[in-house]
Protein backbone atom coordinates (compact mmCIF):
# COMPACT_ATOMS: atom_id res chain seq x y z
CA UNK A 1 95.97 82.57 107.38
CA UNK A 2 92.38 81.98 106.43
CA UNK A 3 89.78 81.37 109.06
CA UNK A 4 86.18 80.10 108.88
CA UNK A 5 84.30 80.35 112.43
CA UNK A 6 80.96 77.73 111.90
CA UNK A 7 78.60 76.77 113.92
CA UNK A 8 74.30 76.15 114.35
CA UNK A 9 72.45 79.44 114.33
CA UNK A 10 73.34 80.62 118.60
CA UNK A 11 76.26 79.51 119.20
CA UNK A 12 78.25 82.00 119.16
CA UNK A 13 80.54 82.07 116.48
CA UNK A 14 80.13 85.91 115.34
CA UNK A 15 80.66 87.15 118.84
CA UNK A 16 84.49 84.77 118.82
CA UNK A 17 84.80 86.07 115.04
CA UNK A 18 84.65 89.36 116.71
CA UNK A 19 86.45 88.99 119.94
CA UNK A 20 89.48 86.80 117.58
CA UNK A 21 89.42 89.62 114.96
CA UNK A 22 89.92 92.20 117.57
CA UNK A 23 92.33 90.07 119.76
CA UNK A 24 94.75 90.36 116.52
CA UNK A 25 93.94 94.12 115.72
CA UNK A 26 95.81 94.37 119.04
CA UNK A 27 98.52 92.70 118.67
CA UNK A 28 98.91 94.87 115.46
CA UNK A 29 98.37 92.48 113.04
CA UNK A 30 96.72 92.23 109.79
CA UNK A 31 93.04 91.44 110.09
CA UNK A 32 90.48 91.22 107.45
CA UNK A 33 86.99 90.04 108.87
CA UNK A 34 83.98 89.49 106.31
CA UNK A 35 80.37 88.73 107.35
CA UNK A 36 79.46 85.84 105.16
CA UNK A 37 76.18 85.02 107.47
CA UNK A 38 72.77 86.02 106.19
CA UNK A 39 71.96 87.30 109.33
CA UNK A 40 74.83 89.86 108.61
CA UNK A 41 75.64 90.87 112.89
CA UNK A 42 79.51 90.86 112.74
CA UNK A 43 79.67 94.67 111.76
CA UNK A 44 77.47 95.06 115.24
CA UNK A 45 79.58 92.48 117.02
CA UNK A 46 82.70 94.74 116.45
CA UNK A 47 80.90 97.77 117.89
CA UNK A 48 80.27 99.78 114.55
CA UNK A 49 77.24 101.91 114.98
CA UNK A 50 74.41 100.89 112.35
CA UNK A 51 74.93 104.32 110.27
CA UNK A 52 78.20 103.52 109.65
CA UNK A 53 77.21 99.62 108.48
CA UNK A 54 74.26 101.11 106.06
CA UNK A 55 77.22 103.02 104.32
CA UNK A 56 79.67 100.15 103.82
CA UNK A 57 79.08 98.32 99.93
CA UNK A 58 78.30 94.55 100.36
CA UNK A 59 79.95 92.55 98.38
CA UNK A 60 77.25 90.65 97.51
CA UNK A 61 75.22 93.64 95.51
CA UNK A 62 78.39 94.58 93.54
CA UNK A 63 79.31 90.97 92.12
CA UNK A 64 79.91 91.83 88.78
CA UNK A 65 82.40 94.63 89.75
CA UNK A 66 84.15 91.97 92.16
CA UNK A 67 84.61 89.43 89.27
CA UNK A 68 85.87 92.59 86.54
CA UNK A 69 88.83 93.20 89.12
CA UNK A 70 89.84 89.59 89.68
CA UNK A 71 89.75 88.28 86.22
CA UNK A 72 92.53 91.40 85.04
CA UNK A 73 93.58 90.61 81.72
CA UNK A 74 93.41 86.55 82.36
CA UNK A 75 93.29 85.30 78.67
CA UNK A 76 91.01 82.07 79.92
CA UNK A 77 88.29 84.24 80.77
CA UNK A 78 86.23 86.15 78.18
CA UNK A 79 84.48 88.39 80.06
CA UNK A 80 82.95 88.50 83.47
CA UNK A 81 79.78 87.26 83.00
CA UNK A 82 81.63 84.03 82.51
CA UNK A 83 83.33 84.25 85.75
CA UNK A 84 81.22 82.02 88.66
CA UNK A 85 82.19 82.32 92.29
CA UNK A 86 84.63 78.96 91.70
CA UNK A 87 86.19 80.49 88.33
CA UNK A 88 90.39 79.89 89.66
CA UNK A 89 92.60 82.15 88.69
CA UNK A 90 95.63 81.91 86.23
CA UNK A 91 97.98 83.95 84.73
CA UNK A 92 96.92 87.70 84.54
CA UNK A 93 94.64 87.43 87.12
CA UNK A 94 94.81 90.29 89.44
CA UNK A 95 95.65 88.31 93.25
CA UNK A 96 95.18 90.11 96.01
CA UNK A 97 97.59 90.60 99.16
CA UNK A 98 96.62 91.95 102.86
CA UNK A 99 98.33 95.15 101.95
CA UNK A 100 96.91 98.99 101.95
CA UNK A 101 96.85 98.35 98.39
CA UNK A 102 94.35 95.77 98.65
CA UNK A 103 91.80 97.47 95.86
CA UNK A 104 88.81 95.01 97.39
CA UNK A 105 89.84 95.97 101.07
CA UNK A 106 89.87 100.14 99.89
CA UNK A 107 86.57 99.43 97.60
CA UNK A 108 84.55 97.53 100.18
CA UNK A 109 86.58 97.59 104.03
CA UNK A 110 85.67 99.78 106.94
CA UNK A 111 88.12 100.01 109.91
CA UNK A 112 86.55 98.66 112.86
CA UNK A 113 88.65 98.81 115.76
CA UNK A 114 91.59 97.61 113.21
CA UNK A 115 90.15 95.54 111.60
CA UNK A 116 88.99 96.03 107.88
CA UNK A 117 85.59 94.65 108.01
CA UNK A 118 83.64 93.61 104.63
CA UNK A 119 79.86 92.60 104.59
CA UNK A 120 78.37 89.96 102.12
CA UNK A 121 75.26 91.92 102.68
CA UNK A 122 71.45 90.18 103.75
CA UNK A 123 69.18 89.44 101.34
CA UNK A 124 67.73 92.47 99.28
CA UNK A 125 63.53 93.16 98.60
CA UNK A 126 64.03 91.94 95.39
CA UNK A 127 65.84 88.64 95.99
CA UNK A 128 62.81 87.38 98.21
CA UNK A 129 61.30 84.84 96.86
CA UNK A 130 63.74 84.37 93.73
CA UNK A 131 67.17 84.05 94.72
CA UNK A 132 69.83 82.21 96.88
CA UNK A 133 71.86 83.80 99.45
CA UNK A 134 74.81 82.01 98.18
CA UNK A 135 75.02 83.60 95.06
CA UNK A 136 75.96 86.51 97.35
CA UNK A 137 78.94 84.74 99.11
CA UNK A 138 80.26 83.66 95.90
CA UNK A 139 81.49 87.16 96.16
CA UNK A 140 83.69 85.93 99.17
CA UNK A 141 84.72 82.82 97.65
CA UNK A 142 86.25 84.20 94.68
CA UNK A 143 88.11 86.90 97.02
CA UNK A 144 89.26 83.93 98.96
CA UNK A 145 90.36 81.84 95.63
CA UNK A 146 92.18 85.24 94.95
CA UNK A 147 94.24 86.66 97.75
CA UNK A 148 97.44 85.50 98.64
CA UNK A 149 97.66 85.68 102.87
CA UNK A 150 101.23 85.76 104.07
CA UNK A 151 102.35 84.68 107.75
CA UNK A 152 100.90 86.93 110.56
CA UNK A 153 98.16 87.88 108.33
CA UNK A 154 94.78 86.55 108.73
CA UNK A 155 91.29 86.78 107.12
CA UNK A 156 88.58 85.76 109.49
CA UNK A 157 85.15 84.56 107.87
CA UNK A 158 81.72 84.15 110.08
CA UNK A 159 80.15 81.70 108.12
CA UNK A 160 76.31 80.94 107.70
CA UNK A 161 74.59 78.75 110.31
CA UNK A 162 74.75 75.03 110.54
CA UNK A 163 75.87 73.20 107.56
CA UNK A 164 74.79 76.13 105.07
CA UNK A 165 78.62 76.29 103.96
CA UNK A 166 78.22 73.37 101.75
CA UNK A 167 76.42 74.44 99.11
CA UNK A 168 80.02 75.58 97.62
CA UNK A 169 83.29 74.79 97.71
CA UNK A 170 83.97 77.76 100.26
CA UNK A 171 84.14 75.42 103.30
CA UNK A 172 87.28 74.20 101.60
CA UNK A 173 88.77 78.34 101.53
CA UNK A 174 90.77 77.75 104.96
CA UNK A 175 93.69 76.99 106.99
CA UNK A 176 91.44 76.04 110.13
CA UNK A 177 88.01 76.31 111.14
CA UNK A 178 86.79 76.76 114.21
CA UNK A 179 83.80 74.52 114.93
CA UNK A 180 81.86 76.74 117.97
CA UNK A 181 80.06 74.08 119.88
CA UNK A 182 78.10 74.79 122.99
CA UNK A 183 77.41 71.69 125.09
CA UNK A 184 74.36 70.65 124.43
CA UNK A 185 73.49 67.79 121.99
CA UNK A 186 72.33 70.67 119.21
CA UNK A 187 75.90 71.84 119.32
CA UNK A 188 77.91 68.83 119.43
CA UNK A 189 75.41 67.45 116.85
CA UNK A 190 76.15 70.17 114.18
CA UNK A 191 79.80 69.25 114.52
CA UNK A 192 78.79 65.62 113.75
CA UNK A 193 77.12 66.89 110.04
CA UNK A 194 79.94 69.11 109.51
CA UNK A 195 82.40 66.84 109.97
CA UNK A 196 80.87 63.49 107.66
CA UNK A 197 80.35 66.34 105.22
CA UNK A 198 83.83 67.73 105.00
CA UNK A 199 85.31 63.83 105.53
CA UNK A 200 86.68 63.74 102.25
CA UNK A 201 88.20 66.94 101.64
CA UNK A 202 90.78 67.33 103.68
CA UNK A 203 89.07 70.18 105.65
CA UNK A 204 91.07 70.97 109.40
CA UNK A 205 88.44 71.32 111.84
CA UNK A 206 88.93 72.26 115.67
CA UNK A 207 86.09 72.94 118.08
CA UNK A 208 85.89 75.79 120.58
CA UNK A 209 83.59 74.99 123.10
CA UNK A 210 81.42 78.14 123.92
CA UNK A 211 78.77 79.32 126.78
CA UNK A 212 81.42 76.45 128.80
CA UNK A 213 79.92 77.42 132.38
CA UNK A 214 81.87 74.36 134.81
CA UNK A 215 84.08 70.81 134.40
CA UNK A 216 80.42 68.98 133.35
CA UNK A 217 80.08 71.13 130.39
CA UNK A 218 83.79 70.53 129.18
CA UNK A 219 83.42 66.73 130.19
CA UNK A 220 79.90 66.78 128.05
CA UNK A 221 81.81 68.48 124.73
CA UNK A 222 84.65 65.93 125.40
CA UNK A 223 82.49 63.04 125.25
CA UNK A 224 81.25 63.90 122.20
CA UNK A 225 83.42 65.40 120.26
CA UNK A 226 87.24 63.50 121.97
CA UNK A 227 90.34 65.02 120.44
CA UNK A 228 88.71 67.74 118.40
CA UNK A 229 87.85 69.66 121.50
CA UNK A 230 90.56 71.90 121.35
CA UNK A 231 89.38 75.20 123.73
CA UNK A 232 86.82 76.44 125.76
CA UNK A 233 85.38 79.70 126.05
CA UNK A 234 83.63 80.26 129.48
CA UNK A 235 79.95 82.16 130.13
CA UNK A 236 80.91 85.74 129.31
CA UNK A 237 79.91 88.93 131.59
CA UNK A 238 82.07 90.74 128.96
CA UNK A 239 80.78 88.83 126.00
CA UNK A 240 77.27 90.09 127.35
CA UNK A 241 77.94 93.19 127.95
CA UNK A 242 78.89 92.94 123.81
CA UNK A 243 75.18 91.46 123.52
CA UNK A 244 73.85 94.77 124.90
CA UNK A 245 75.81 96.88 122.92
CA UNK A 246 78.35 98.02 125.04
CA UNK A 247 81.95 97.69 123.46
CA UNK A 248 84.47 97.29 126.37
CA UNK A 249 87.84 97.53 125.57
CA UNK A 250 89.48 93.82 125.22
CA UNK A 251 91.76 94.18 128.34
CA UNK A 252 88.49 93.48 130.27
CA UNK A 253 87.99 89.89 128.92
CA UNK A 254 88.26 87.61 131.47
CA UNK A 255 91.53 86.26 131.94
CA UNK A 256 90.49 82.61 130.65
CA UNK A 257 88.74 83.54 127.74
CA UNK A 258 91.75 85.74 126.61
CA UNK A 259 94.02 82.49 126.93
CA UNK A 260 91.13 80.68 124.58
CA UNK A 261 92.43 83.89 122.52
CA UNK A 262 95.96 83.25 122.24
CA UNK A 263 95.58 79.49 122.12
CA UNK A 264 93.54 79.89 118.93
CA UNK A 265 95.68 82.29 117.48
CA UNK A 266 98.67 80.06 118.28
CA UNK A 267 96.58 77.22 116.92
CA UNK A 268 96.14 78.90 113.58
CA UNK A 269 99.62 79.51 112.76
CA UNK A 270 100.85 76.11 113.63
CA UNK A 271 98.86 75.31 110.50
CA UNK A 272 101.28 74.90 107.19
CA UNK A 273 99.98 77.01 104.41
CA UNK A 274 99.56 74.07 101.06
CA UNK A 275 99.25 76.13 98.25
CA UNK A 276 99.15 73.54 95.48
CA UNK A 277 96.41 71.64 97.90
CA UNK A 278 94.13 75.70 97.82
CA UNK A 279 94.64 75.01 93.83
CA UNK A 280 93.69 71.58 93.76
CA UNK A 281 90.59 72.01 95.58
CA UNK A 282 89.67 75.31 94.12
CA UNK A 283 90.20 73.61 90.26
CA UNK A 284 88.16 70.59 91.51
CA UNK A 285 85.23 72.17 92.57
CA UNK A 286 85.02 74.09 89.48
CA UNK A 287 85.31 71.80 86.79
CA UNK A 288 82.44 70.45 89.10
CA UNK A 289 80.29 73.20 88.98
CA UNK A 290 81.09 73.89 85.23
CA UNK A 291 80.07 70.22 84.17
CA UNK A 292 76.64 70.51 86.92
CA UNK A 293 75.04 73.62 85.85
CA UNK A 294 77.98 76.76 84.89
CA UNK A 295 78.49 75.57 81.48
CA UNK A 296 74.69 75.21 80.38
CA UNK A 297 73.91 78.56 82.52
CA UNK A 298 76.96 80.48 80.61
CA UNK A 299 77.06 78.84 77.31
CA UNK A 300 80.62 78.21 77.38
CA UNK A 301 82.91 75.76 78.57
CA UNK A 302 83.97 77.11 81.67
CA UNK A 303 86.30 73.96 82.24
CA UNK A 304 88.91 75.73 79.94
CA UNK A 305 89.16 78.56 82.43
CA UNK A 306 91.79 76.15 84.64
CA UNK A 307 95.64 77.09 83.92
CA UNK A 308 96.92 73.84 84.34
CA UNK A 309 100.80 74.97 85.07
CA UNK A 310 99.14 77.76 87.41
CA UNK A 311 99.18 78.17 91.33
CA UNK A 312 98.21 80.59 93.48
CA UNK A 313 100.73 81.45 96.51
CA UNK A 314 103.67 83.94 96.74
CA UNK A 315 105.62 82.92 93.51
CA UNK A 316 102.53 83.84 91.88
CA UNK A 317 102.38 86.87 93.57
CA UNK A 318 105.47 88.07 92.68
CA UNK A 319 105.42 87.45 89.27
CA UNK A 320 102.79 89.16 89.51
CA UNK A 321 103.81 92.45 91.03
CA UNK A 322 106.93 92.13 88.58
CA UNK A 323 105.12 92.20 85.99
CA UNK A 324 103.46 96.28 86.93
């Protein structure tokens, strides 16, 4: 399952990407975690020391390897210089699965506490000025577009601030995401933008209340946000700790907080995977970006890189791996 954790810039949502990622690593399941936030402090929120995070290769600077990999020996796409962060796969595209042999995951992971972490990477000296960060997470869209999740395997993506995520189709990459909200009109007011934004898109959105400190502040977030409300994390000593650097093992979460846990986790997979709806929307947004500004910036027509009879999912997969 694909997750996106969202939220304004404070609220919270790399420390639950963290403490989610890690509540799965211990249950011994497949976690992949990628920082897809310019401010880049998920590595940090899992407790890897900043040596360790300096060595890791971000996505982001190594774009044109990313889109060599994925596009295999896909007839539809010439080279990858014509490959954008929306370009859908087809038919000898190389998909990706949540196995050891994940070449991304081996190229670009780093175990952290069992979970394979990836970093988008912040912005570089010479992007200042010239660039956009999102031409860095395109990187994590097209290894979204790509990867073929199975059940009890999950991908968890801490997404940039506020309503940042629009400026692609990546908001549209997931099974759930988790709106973090804290209760205060800031918080309940990005989930108002996020949600007329995603209205027609078919986007499912749940928010976890965060920094929850009494019944007023869960009465507040219900107000404002009704049925969408769906958990509540309480004020953290152990989350704090976290903020300090300190790493204590998960056990010591308070006993609420790991029930927010398992109620998110059991959340997520009472979500049914729709594979033909990840193609639709993937295809969509590309022959929208092709027509806006990808064909005149390639000079090609990038709208001829959609297989029409193809769709990603686990028939695709195993064709696929039959095909090695």
């Amino acid at each position: 399952m694909k997750i996106a954790f969202v939220g304004k810039g404070g609220s919270g949502k790399t420390t639950l990407s963290a403490l989610f990622s890690r509540y799965l690593a211990g249950l011994g399941l497949p976690v992949a975690a990628v920082d897809a936030d310019i401010n880049q402090h998920l590595g940090a929120a899992l407790g890897v020391r900043p040596a360790e995070l300096a060595a890791v290769p971000a996505l982001g600077a190594h774009l044109t390897e990313i889109k060599e990999l994925l596009r295999g020996d896909n007839p539809r796409i010439a080279s990858a210089a014509q490959m954008v962060k929306t370009t859908p796969p087809g038919r000898g595209s190389r998909l990706l699965d949540l196995s050891p042999d994940n070449p991304v995951h081996r190229r670009f992971g780093h175990r952290a506490d069992g979970v394979t972490l990836m970093l988008t990477g912040p912005f570089d000296e010479d992007d200042l000025g010239v660039a956009c960060y999102h031409s860095k997470v395109g990187a994590v869209e097209l290894y979204l577009n790509h990867l073929v999740d199975g059940p009890g395997e999950y991908v968890v993506v801490d997404m940039t601030a506020g309503a940042d995520s629009f400026a692609s189709g990546l908001f549209t990459r997931f099974d759930l995401t988790f709106l973090v909200a804290e209760p205060t009109l800031r918080g309940v007011g990005v989930y108002r933008q996020y949600v007329d934004y995603a209205r027609d898109h078919d986007v499912r959105i749940a928010v976890v209340g965060n920094k929850v400190q009494g019944p007023e502040d869960v009465e507040f977030l219900r107000e404002h946000v009704g049925d969408a409300l769906a958990v509540c994390v309480e004020q953290s000593a152990f989350v704090r700790a976290m903020e300090k650097g300190r790493h204590p093992d998960l056990a010591e979460l308070e006993d609420g907080n790991l029930k927010a846990l398992a109620w998110m986790r059991d959340a997520v997979d009472g979500v049914s995977k729709d594979w033909a709806k990840f193609t639709r929307q993937n295809v969509e947004f590309h022959l929208r970006n092709a027509r806006a500004w990808a064909n005149s910036a390639s000079g090609a027509d990038l709208t001829a890189q959609v297989d029409p009879d193809f769709v990603l999912g686990p028939d695709a997969l195993a064709a696929q791996r039959a095909e090695r």
